[in-house]
N, C-alpha and C. Protein backbone atom coordinates (compact mmCIF):
# COMPACT_ATOMS: atom_id res chain seq x y z
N UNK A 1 -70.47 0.43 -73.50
CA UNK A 1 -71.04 0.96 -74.72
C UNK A 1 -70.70 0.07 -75.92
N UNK A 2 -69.54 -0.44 -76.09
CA UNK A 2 -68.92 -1.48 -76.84
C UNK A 2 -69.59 -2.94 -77.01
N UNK A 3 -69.92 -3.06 -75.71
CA UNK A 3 -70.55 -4.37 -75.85
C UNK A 3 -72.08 -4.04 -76.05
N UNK A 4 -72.67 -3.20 -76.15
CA UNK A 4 -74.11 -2.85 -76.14
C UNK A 4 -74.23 -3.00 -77.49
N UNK A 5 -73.31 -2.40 -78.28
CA UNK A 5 -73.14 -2.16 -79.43
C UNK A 5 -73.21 -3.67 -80.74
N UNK A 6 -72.03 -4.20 -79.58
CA UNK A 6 -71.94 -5.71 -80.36
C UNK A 6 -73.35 -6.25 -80.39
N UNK A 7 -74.13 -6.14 -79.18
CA UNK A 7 -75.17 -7.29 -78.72
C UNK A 7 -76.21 -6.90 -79.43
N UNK A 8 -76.70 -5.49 -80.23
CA UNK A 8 -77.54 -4.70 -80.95
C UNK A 8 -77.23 -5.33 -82.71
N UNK A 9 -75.81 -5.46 -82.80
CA UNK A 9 -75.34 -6.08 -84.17
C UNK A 9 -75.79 -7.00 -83.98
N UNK A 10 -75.64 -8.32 -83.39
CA UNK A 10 -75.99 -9.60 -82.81
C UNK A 10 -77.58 -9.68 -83.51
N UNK A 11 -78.15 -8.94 -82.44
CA UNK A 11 -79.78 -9.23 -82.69
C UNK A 11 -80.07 -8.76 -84.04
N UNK A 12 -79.52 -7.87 -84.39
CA UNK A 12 -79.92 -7.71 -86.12
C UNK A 12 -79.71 -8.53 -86.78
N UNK A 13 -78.47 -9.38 -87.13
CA UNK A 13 -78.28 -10.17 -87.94
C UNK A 13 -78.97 -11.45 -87.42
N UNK A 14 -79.37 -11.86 -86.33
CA UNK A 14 -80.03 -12.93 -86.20
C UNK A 14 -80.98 -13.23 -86.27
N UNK A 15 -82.25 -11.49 -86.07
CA UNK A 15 -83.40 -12.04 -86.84
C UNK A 15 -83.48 -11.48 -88.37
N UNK A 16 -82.40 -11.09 -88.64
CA UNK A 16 -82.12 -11.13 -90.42
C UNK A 16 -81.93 -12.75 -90.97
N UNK A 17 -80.89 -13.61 -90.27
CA UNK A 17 -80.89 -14.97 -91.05
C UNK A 17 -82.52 -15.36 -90.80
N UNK A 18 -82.91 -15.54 -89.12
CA UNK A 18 -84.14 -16.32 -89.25
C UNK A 18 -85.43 -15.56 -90.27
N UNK A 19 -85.05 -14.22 -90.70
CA UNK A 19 -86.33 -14.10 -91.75
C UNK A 19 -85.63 -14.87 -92.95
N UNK A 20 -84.18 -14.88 -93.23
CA UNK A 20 -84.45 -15.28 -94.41
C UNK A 20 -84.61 -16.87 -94.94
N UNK A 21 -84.65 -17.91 -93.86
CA UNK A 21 -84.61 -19.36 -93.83
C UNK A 21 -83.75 -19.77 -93.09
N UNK A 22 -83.78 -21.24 -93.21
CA UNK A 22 -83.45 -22.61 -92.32
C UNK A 22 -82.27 -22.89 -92.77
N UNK A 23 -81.11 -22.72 -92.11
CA UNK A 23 -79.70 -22.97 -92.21
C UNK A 23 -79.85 -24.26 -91.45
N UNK A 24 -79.46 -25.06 -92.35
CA UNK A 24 -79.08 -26.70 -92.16
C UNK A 24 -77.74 -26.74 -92.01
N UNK A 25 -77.02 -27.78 -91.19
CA UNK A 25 -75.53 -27.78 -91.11
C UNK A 25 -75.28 -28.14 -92.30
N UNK A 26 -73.67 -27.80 -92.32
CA UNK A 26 -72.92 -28.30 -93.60
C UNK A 26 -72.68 -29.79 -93.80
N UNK A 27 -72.64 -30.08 -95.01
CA UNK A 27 -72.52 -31.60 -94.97
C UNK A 27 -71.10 -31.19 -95.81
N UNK A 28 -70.28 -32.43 -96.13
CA UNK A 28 -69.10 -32.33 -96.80
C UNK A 28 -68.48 -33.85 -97.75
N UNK A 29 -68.44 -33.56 -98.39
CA UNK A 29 -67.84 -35.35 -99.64
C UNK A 29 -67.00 -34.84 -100.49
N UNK A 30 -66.34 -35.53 -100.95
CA UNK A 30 -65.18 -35.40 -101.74
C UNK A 30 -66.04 -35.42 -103.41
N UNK A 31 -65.14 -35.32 -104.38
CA UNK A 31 -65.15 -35.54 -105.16
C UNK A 31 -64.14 -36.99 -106.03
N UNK A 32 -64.24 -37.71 -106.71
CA UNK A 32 -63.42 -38.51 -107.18
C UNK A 32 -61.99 -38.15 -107.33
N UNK A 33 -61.82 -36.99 -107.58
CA UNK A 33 -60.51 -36.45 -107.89
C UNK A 33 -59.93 -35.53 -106.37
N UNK A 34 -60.78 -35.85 -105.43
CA UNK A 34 -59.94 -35.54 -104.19
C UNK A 34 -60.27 -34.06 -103.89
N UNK A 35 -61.49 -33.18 -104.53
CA UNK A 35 -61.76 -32.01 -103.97
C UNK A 35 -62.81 -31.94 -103.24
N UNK A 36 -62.50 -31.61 -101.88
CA UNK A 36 -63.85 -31.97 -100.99
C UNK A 36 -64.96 -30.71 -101.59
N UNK A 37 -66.16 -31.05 -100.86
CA UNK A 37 -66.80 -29.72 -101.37
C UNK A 37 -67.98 -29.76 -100.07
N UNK A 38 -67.82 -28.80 -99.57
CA UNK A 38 -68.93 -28.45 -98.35
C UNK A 38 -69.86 -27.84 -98.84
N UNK A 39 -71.56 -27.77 -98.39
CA UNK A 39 -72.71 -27.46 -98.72
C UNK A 39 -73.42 -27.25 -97.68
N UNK A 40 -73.84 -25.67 -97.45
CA UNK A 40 -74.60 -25.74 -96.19
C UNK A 40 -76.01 -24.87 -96.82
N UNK A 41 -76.93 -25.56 -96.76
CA UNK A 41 -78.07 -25.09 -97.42
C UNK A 41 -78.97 -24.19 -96.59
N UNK A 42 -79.63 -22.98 -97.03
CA UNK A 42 -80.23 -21.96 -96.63
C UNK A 42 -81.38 -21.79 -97.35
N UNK A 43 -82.38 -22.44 -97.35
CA UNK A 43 -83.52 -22.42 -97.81
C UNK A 43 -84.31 -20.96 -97.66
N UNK A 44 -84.59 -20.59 -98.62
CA UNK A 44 -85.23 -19.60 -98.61
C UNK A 44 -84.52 -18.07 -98.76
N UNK A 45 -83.49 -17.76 -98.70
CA UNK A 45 -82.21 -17.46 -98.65
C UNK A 45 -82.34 -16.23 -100.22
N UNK A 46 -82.56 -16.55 -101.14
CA UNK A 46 -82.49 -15.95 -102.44
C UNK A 46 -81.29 -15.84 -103.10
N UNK A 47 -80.39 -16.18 -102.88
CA UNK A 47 -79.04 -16.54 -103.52
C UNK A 47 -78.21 -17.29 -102.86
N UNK A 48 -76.57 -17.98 -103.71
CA UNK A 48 -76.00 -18.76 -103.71
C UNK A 48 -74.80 -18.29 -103.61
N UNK A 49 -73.46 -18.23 -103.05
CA UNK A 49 -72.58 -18.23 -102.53
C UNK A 49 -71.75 -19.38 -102.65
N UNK A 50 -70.49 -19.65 -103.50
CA UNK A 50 -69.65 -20.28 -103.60
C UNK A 50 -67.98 -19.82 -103.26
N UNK A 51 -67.17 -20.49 -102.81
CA UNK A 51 -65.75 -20.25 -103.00
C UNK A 51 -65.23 -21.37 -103.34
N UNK A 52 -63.98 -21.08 -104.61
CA UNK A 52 -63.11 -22.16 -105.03
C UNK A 52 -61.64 -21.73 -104.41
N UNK A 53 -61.28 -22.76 -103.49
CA UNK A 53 -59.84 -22.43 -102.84
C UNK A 53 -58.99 -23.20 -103.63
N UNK A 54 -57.97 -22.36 -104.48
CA UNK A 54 -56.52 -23.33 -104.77
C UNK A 54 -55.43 -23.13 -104.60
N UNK A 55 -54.99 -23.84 -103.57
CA UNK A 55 -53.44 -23.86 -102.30
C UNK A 55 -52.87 -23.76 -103.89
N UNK A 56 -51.66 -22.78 -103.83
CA UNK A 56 -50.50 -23.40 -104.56
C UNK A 56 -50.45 -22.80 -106.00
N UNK A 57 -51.90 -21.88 -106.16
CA UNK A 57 -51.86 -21.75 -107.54
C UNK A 57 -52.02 -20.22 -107.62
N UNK A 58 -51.30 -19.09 -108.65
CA UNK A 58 -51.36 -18.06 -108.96
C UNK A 58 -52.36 -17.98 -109.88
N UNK A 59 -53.52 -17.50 -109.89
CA UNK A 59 -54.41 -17.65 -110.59
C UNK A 59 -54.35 -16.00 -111.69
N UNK A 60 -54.71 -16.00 -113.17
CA UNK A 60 -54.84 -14.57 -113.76
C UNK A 60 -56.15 -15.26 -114.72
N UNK A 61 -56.78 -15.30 -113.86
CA UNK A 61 -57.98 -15.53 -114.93
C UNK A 61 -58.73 -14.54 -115.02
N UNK A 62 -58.69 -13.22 -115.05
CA UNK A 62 -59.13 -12.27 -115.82
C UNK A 62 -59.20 -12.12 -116.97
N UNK A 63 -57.90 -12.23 -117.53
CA UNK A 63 -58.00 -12.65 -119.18
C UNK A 63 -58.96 -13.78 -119.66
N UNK A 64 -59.18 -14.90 -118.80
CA UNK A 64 -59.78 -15.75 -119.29
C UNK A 64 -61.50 -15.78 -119.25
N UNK A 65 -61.89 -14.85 -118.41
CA UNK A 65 -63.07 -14.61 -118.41
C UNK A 65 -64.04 -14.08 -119.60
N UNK A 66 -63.12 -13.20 -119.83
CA UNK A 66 -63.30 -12.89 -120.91
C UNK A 66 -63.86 -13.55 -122.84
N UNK A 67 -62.96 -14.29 -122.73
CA UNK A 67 -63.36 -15.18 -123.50
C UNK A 67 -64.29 -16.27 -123.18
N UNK A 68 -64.83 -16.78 -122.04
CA UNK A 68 -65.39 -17.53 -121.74
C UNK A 68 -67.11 -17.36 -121.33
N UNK A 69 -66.85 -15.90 -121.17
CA UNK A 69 -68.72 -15.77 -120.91
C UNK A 69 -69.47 -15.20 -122.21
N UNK A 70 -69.22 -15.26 -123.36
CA UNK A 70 -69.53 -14.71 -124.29
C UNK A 70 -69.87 -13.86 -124.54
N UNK A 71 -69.45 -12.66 -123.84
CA UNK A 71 -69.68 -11.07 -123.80
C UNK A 71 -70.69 -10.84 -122.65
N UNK A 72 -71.52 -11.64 -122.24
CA UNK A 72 -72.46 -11.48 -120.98
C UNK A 72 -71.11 -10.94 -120.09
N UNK A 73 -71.81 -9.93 -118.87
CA UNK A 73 -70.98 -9.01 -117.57
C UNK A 73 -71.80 -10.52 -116.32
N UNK A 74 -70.54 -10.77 -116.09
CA UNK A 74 -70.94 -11.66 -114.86
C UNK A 74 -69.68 -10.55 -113.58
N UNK A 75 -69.99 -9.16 -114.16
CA UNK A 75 -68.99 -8.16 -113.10
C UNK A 75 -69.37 -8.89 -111.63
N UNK A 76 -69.84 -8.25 -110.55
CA UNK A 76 -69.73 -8.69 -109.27
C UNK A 76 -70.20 -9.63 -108.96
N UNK A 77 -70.61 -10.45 -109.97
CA UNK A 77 -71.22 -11.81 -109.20
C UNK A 77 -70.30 -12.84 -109.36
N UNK A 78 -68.68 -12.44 -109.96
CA UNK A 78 -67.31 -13.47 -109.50
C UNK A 78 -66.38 -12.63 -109.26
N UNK A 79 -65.79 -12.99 -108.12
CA UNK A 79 -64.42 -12.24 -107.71
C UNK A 79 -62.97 -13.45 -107.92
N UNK A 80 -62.24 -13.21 -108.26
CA UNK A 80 -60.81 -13.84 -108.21
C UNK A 80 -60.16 -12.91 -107.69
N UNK A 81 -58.89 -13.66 -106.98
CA UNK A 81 -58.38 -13.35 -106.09
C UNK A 81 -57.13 -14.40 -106.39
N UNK A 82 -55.83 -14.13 -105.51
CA UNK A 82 -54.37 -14.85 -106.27
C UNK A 82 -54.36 -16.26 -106.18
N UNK A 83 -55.80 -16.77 -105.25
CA UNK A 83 -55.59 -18.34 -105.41
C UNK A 83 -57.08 -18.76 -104.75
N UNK A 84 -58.11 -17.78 -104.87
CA UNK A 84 -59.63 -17.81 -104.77
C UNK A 84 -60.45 -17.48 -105.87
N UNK A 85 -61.67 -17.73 -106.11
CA UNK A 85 -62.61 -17.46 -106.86
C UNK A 85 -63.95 -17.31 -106.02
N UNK A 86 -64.39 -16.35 -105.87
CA UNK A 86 -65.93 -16.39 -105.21
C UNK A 86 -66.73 -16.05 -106.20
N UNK A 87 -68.15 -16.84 -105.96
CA UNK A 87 -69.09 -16.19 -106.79
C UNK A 87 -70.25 -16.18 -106.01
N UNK A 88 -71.32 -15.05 -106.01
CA UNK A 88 -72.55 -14.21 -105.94
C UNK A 88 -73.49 -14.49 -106.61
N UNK A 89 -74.59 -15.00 -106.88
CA UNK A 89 -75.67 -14.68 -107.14
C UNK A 89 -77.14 -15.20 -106.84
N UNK A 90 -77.99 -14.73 -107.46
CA UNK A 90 -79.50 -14.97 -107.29
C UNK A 90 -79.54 -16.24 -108.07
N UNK A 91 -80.51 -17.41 -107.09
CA UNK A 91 -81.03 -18.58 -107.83
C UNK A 91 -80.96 -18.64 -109.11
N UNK A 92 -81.32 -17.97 -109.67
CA UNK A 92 -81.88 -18.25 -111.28
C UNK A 92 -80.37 -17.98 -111.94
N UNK A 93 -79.32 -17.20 -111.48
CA UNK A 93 -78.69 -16.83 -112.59
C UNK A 93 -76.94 -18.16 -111.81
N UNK A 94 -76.90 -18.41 -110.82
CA UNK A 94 -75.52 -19.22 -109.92
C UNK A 94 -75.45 -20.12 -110.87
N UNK A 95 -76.74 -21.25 -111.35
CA UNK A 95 -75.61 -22.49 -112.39
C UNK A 95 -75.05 -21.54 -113.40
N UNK A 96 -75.75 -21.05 -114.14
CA UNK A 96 -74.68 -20.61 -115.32
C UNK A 96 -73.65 -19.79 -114.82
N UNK A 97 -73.62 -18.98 -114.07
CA UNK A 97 -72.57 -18.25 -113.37
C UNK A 97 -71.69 -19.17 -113.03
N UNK A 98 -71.31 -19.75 -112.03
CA UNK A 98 -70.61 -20.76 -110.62
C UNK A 98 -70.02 -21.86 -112.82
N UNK A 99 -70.95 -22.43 -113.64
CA UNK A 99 -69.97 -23.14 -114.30
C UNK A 99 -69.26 -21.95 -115.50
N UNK A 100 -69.33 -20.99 -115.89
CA UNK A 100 -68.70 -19.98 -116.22
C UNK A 100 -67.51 -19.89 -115.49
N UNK A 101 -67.18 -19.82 -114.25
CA UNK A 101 -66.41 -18.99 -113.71
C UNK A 101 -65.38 -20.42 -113.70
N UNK A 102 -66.25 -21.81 -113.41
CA UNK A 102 -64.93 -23.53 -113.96
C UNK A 102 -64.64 -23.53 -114.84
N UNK A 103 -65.24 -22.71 -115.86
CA UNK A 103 -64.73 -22.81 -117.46
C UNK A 103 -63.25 -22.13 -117.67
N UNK A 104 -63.70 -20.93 -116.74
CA UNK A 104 -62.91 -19.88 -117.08
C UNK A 104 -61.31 -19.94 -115.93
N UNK A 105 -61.57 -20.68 -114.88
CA UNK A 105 -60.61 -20.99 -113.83
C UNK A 105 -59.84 -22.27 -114.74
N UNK A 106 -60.36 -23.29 -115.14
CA UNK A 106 -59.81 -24.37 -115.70
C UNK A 106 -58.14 -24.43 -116.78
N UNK A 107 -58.46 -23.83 -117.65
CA UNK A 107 -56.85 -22.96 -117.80
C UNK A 107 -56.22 -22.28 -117.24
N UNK A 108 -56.62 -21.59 -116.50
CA UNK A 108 -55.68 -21.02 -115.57
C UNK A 108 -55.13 -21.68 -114.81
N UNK A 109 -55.80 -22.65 -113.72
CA UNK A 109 -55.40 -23.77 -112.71
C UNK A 109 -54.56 -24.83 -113.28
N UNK A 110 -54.94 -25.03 -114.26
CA UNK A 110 -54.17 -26.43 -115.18
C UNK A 110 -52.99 -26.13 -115.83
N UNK A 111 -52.76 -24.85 -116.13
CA UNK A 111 -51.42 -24.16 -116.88
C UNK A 111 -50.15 -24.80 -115.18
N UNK A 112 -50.83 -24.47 -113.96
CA UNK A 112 -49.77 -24.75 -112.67
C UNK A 112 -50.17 -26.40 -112.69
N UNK A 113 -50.90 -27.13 -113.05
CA UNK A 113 -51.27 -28.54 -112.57
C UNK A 113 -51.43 -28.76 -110.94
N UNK A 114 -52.59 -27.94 -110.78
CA UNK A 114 -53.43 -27.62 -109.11
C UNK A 114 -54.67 -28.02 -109.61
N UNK A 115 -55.49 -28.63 -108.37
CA UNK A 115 -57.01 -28.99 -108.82
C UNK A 115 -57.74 -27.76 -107.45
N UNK A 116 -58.69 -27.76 -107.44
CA UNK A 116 -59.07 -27.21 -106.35
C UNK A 116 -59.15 -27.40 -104.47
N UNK A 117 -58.37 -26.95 -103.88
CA UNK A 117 -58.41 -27.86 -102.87
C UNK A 117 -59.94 -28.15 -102.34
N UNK A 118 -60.68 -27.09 -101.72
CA UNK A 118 -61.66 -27.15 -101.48
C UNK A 118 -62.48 -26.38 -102.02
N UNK A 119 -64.44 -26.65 -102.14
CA UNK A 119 -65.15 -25.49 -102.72
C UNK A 119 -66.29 -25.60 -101.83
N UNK A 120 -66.56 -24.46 -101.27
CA UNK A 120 -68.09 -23.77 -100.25
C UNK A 120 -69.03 -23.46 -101.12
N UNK A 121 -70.54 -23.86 -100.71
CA UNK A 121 -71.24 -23.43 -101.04
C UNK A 121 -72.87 -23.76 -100.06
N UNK A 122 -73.00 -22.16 -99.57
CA UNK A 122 -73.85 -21.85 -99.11
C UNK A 122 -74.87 -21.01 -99.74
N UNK A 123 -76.12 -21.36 -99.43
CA UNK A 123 -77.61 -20.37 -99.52
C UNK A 123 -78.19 -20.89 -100.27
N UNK A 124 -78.93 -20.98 -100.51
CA UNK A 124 -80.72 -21.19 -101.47
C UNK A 124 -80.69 -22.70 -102.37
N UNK A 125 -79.87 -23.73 -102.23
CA UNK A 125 -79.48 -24.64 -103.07
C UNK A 125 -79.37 -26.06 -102.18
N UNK A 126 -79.73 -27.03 -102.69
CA UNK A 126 -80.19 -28.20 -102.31
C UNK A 126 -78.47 -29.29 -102.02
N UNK A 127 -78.44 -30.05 -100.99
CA UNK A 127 -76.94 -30.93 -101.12
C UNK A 127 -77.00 -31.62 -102.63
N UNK A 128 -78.49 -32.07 -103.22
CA UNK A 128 -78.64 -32.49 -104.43
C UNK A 128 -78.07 -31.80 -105.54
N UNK A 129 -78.55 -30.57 -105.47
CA UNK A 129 -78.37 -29.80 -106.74
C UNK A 129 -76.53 -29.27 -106.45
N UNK A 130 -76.30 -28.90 -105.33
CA UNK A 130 -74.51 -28.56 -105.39
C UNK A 130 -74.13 -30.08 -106.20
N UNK A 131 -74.45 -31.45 -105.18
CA UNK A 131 -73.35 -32.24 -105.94
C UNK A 131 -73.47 -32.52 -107.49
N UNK A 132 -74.65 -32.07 -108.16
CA UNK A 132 -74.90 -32.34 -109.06
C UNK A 132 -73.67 -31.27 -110.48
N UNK A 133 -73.80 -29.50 -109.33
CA UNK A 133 -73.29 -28.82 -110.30
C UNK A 133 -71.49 -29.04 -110.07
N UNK A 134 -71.12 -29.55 -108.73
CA UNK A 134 -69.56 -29.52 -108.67
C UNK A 134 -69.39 -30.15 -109.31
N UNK A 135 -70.06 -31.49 -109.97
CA UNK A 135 -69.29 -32.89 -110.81
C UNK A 135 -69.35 -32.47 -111.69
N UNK A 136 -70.56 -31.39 -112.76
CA UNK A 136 -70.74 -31.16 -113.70
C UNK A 136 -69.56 -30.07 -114.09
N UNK A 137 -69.06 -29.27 -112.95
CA UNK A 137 -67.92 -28.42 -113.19
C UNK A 137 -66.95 -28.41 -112.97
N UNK A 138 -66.16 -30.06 -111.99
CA UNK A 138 -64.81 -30.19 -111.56
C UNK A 138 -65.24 -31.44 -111.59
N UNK A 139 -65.60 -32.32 -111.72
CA UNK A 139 -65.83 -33.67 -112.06
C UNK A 139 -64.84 -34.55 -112.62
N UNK A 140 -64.61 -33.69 -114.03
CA UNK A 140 -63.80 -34.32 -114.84
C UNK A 140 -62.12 -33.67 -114.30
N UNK A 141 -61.91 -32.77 -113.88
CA UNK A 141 -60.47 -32.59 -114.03
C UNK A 141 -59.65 -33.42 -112.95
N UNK A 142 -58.26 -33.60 -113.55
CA UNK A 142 -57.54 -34.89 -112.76
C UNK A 142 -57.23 -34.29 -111.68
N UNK A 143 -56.92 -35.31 -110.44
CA UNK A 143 -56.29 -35.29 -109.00
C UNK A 143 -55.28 -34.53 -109.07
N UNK A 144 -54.29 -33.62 -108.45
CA UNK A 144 -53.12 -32.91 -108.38
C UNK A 144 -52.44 -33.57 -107.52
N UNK A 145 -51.56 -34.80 -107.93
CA UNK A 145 -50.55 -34.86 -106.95
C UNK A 145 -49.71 -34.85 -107.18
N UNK A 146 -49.10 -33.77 -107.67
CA UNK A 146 -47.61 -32.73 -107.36
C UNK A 146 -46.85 -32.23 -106.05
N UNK A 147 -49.06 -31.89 -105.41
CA UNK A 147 -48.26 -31.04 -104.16
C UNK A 147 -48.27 -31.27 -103.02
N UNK A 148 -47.90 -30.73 -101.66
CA UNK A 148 -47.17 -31.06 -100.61
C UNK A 148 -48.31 -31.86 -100.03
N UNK A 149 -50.06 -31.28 -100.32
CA UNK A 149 -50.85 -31.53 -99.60
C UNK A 149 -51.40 -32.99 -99.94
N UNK A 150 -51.21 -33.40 -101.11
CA UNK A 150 -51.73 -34.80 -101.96
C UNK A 150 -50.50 -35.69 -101.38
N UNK A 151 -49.37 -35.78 -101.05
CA UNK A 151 -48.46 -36.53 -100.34
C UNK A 151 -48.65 -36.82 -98.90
């Protein structure tokens, strides 16, 4: 009954991805400053899905959000977490969202001197257009080698 069960989940979600588009493998490149960033594109998909992982860093950027989206509610479309950031949303609204949420991580991360180790980003978005928005939103901040993992 257990496994009937699984294999019924199975088929749902699989012709749920194939209605919603073409999952291309992930590709993966660094950034100049040593943060890789993986991109697995889902065409057709209707939103964008990011995570910012940082080994090492206590993150309280709640406070900082605040000041940084100019009173716009970007509520569930970013989660933080003690050393994650995910963000949620529909095409139209992820660039301004996804660089909101670097604006708003950037003091926080830099108060410990951590860069991001790695950042995901899957669904509806081109390898073009990610590398375009990671440089535009972690581009500039320096390499972290303080820690165990940069040695």
């Amino acid at each position: 009954m257990k496994n009937l069960l699984f294999i019924i989940i199975g088929l749902f979600t699989f012709s749920n991805i194939q209605a919603q588009g073409i999952m291309k493998d992930p590709v993966s490149f660094k950034l100049k400053n040593g943060v890789e960033i993986i991109v697995a594109e889902n065409a057709g998909m209707g939103k964008v899905l990011a995570s910012v992982k940082i080994e090492g860093a206590q993150l309280d950027a709640k406070s900082s959000v605040a000041s940084a989206d100019n009173g716009e509610d970007f509520g569930p479309k970013v989660n933080y977490s003690a050393d994650e950031v995910n963000v949620a949303a529909d095409i139209a609204d992820f660039e301004k969202t996804f660089l909101t949420m670097a604006a708003t991580l950037k003091p926080a991360v830099n108060a410990g001197n951590s860069t991001p180790s790695y950042i995901t980003i899957a669904g509806d978005i081109t390898l073009a257009q990610a590398k375009a928005l990671v440089k535009k939103a972690f581009g500039e901040w320096k390499e972290n080698t303080d820690t165990e993992l940069a040695k």
